[in-house]
PDB file of N, CA and C in Angstrom:
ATOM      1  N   UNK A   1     -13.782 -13.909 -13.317  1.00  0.00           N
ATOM      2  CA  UNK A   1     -13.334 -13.448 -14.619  1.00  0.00           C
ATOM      3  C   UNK A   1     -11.904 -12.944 -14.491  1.00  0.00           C
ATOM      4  N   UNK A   2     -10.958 -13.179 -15.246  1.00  0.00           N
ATOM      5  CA  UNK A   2      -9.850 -12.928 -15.225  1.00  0.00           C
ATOM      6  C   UNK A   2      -9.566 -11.617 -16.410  1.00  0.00           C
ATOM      7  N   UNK A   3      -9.272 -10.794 -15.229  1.00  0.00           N
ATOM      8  CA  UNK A   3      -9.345  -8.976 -15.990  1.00  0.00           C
ATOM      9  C   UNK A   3      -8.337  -9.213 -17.342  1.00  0.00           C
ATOM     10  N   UNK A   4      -7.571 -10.026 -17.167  1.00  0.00           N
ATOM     11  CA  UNK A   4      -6.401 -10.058 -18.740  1.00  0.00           C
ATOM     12  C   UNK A   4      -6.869 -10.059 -19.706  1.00  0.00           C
ATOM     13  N   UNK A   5      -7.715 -11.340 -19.595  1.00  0.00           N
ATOM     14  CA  UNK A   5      -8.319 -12.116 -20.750  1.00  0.00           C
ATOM     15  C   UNK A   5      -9.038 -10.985 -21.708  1.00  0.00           C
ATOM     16  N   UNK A   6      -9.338  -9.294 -20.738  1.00  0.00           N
ATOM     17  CA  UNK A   6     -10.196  -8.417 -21.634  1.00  0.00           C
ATOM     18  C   UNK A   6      -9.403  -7.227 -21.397  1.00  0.00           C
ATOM     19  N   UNK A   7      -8.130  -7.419 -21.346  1.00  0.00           N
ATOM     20  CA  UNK A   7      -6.940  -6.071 -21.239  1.00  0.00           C
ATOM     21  C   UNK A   7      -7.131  -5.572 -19.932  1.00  0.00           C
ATOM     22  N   UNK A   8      -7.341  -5.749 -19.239  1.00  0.00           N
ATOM     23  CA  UNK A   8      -7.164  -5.182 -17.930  1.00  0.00           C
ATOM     24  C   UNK A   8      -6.575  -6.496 -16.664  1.00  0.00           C
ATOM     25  N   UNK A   9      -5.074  -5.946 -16.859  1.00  0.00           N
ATOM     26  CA  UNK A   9      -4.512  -6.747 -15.706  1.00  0.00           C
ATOM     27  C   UNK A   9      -4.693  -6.421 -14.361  1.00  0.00           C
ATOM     28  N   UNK A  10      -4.926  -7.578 -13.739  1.00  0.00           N
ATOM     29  CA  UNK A  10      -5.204  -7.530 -12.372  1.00  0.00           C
ATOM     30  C   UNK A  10      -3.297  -7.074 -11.260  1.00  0.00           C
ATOM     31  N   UNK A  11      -3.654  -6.144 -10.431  1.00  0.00           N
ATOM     32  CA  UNK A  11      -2.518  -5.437  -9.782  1.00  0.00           C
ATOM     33  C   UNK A  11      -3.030  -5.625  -8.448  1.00  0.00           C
ATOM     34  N   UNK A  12      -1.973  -6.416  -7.100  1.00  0.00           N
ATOM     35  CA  UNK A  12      -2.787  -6.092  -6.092  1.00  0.00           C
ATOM     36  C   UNK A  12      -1.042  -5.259  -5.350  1.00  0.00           C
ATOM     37  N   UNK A  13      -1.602  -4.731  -4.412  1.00  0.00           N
ATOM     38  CA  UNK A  13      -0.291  -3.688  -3.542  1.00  0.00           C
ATOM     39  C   UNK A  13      -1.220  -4.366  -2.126  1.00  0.00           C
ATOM     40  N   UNK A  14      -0.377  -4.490  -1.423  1.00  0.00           N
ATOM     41  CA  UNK A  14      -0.494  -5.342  -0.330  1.00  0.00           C
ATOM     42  C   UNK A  14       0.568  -4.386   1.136  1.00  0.00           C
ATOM     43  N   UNK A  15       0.539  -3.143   1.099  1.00  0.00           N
ATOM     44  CA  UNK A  15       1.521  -2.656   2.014  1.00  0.00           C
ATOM     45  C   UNK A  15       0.925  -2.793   3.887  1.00  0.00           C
ATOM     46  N   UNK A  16       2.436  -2.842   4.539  1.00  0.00           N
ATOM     47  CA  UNK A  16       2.202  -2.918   5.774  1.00  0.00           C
ATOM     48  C   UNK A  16       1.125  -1.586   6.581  1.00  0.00           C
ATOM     49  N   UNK A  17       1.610  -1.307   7.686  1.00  0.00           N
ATOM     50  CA  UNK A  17       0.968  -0.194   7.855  1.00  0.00           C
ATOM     51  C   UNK A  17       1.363   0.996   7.393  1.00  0.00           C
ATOM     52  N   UNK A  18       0.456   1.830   7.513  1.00  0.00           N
ATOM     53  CA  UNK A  18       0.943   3.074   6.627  1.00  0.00           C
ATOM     54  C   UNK A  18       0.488   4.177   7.701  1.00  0.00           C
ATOM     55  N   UNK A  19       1.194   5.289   7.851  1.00  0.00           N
ATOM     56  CA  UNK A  19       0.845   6.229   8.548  1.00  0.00           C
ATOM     57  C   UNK A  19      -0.026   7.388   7.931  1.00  0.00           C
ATOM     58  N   UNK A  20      -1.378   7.180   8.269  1.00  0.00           N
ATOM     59  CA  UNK A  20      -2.287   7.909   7.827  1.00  0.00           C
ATOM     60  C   UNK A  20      -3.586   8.326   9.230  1.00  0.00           C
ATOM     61  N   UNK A  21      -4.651   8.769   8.535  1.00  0.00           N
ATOM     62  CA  UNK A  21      -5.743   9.463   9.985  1.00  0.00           C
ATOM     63  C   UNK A  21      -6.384   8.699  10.671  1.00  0.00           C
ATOM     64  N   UNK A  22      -6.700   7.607   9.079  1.00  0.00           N
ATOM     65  CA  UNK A  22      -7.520   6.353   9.169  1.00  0.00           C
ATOM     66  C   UNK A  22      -7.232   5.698  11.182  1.00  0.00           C
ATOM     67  N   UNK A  23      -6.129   5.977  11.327  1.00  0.00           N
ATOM     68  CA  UNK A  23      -6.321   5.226  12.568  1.00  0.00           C
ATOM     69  C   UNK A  23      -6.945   5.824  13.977  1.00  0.00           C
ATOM     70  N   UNK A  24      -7.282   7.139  13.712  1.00  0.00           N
ATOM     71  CA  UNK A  24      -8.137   8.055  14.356  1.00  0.00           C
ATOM     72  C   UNK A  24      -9.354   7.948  14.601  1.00  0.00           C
ATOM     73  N   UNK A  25      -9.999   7.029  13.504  1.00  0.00           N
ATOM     74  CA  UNK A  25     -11.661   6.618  13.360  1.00  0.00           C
ATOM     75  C   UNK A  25     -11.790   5.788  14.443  1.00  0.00           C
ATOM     76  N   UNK A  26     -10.539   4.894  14.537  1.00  0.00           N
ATOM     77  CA  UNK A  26     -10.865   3.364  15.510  1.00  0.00           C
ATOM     78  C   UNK A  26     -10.824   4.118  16.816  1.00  0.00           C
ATOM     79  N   UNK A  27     -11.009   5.486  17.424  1.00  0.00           N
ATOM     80  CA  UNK A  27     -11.166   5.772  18.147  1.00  0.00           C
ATOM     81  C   UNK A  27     -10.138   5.889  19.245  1.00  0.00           C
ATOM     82  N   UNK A  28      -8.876   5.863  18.881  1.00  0.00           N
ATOM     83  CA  UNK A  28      -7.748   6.393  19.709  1.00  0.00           C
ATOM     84  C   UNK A  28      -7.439   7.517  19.581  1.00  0.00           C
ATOM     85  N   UNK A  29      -6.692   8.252  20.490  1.00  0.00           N
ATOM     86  CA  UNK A  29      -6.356   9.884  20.746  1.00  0.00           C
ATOM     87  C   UNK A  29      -5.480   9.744  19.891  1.00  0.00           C
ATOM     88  N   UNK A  30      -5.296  11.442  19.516  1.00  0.00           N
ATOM     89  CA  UNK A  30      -3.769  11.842  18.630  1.00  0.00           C
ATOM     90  C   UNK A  30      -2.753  11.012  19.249  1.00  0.00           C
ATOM     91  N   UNK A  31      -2.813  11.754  20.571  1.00  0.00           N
ATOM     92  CA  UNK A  31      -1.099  10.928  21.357  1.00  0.00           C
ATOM     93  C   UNK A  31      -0.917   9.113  21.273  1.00  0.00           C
ATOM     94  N   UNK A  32      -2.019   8.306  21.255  1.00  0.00           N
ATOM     95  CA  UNK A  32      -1.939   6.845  20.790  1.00  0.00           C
ATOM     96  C   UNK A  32      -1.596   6.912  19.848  1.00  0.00           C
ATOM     97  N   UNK A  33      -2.185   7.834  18.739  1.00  0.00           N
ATOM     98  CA  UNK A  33      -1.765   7.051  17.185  1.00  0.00           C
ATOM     99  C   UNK A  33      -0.086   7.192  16.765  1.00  0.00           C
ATOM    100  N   UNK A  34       0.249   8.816  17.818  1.00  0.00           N
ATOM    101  CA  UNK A  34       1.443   8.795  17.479  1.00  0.00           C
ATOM    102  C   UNK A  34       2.435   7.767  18.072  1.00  0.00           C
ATOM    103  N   UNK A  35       2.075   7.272  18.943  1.00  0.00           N
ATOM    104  CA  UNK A  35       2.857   6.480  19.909  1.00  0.00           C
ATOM    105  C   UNK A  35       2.662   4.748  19.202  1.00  0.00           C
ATOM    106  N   UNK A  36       1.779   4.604  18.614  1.00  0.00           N
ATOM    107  CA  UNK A  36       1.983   3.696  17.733  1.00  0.00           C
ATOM    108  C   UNK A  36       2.659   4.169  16.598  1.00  0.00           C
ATOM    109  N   UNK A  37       2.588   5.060  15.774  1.00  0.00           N
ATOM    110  CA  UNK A  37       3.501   5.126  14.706  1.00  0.00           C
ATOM    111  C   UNK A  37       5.372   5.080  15.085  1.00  0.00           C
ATOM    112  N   UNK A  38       5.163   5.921  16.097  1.00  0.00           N
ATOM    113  CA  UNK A  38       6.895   5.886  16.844  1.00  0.00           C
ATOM    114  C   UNK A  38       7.338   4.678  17.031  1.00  0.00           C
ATOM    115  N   UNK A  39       6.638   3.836  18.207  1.00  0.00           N
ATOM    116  CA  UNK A  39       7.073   2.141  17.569  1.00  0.00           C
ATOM    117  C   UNK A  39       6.872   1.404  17.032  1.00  0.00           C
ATOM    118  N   UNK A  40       6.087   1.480  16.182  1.00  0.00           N
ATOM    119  CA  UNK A  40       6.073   0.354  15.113  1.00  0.00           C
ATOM    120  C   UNK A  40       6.820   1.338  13.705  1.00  0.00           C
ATOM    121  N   UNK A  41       7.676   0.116  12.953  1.00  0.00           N
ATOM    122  CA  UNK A  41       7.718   0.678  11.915  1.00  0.00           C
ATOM    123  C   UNK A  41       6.260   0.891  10.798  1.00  0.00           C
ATOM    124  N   UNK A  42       6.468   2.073  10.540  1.00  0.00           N
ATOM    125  CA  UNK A  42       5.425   2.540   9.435  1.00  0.00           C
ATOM    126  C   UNK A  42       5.582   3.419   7.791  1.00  0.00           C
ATOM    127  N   UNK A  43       5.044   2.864   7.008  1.00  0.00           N
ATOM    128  CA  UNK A  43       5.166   3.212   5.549  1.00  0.00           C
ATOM    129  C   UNK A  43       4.387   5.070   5.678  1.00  0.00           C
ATOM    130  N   UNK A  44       4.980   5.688   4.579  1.00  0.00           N
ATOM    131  CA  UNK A  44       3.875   7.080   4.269  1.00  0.00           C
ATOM    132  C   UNK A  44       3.007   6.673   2.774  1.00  0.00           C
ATOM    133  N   UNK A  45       2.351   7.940   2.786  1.00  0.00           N
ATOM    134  CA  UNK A  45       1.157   7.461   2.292  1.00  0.00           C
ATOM    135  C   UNK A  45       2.171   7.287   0.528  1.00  0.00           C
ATOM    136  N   UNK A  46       3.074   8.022   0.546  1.00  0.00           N
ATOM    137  CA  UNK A  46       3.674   8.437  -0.947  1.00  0.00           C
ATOM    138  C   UNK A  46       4.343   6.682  -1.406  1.00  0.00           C
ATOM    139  N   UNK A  47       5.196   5.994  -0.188  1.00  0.00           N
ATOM    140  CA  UNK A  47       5.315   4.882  -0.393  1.00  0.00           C
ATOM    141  C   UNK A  47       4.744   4.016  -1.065  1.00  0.00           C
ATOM    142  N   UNK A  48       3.525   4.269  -0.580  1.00  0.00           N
ATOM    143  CA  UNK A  48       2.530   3.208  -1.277  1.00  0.00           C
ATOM    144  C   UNK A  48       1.923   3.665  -2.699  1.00  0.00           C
ATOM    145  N   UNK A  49       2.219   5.172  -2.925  1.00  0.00           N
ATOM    146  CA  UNK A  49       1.625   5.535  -4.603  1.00  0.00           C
ATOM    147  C   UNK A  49       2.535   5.004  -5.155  1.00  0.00           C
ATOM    148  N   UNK A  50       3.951   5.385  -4.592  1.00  0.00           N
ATOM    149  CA  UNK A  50       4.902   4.934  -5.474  1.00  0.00           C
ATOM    150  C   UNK A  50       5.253   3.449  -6.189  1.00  0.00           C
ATOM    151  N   UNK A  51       4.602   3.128  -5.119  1.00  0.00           N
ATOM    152  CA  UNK A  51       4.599   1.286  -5.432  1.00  0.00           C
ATOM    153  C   UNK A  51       3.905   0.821  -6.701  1.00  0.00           C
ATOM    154  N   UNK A  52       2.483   1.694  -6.154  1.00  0.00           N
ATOM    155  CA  UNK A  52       1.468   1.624  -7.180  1.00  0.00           C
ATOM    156  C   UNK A  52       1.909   2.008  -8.678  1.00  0.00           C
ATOM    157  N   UNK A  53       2.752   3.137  -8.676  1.00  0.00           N
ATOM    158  CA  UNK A  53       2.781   3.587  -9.903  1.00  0.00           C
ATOM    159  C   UNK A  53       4.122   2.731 -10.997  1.00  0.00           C
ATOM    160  N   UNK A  54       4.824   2.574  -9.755  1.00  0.00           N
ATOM    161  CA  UNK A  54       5.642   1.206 -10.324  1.00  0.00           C
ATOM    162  C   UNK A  54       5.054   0.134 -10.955  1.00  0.00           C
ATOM    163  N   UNK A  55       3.880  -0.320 -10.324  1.00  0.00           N
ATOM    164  CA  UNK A  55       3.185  -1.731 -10.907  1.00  0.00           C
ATOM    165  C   UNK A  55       2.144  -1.298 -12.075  1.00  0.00           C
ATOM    166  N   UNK A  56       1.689  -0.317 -11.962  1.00  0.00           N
ATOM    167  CA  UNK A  56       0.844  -0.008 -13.116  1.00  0.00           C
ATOM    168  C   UNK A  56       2.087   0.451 -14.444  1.00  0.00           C
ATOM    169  N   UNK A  57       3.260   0.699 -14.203  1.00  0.00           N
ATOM    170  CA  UNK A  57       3.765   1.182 -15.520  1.00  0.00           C
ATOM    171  C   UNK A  57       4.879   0.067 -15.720  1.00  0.00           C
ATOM    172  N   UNK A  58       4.347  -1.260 -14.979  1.00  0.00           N
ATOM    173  CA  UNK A  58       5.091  -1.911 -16.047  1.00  0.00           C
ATOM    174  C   UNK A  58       4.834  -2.410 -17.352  1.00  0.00           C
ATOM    175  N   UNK A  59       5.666  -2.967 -18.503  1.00  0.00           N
ATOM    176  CA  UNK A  59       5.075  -3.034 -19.737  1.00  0.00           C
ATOM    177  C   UNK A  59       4.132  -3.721 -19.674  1.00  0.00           C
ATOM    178  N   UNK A  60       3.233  -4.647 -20.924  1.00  0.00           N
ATOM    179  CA  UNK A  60       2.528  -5.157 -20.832  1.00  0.00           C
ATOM    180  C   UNK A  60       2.815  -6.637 -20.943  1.00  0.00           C
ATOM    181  N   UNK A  61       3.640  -6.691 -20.919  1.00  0.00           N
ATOM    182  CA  UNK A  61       4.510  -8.167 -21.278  1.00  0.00           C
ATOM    183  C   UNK A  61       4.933  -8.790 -19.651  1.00  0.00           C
ATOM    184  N   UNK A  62       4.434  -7.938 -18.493  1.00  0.00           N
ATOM    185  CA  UNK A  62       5.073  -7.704 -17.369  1.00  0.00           C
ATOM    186  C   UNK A  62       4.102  -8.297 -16.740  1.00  0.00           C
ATOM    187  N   UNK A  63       3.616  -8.896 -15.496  1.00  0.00           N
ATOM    188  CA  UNK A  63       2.308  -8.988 -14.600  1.00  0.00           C
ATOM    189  C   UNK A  63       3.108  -9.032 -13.028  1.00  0.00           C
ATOM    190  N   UNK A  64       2.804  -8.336 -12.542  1.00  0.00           N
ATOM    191  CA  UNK A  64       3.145  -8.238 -11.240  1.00  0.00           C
ATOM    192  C   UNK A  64       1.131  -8.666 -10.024  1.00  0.00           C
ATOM    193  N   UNK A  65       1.821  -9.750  -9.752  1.00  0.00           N
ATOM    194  CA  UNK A  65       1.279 -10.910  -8.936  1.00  0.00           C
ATOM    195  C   UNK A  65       0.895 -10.413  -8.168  1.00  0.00           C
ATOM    196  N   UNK A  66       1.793 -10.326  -6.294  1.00  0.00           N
ATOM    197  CA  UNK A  66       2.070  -9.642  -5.104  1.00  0.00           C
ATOM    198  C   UNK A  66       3.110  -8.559  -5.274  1.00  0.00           C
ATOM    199  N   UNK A  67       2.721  -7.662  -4.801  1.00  0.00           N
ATOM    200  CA  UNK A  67       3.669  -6.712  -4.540  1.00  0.00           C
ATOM    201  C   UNK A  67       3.150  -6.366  -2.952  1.00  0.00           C
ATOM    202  N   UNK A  68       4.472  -6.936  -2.337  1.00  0.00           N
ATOM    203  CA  UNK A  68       4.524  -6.450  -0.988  1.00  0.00           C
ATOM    204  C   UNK A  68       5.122  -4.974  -0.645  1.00  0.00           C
ATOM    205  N   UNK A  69       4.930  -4.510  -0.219  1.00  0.00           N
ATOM    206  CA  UNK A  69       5.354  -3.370   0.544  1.00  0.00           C
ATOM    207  C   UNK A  69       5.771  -3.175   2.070  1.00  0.00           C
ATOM    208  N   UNK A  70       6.798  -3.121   2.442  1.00  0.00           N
ATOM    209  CA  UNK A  70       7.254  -3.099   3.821  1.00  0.00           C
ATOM    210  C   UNK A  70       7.948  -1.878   4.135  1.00  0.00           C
ATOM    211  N   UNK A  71       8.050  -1.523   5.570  1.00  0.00           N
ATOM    212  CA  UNK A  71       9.294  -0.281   5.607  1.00  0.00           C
ATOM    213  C   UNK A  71      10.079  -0.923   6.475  1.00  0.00           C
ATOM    214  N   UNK A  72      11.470  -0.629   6.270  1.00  0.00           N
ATOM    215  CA  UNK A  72      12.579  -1.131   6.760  1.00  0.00           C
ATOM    216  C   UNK A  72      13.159  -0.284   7.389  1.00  0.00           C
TER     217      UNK A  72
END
């Protein structure tokens, strides 16, 4: 079913990694997760609302497809 067709547009946010706890579950120590966040580039969690709140307030005349998210 295509959410338009009944006013509700479909939005997807697609961001890279994001630095959050979540990576604590998979069972690595504090000092891994930080040592992955240090080298790899990584998004915060606000990045990705912000994205979000970008794509939800565009008009309605607007449809945003992919929205990638990367940190540079």
């Amino acid at each position: 079913m295509n959410g338009s067709s009944v006013g509700c547009p479909r939005q997807a946010i697609s961001p890279g990694l994001v630095e959050t706890e979540f990576i604590m579950r998979t069972g690595r120590s504090p000092e891994a997760a930080r040592q992955l966040y240090q080298e790899m580039p990584s998004l915060q969690p606000d990045d990705v609302t912000d994205s979000l709140i970008h794509a939800l307030s565009a008009p309605p005349s607007v449809q945003v497809n992919i929205h990638a998210v990367a940190c540079v």
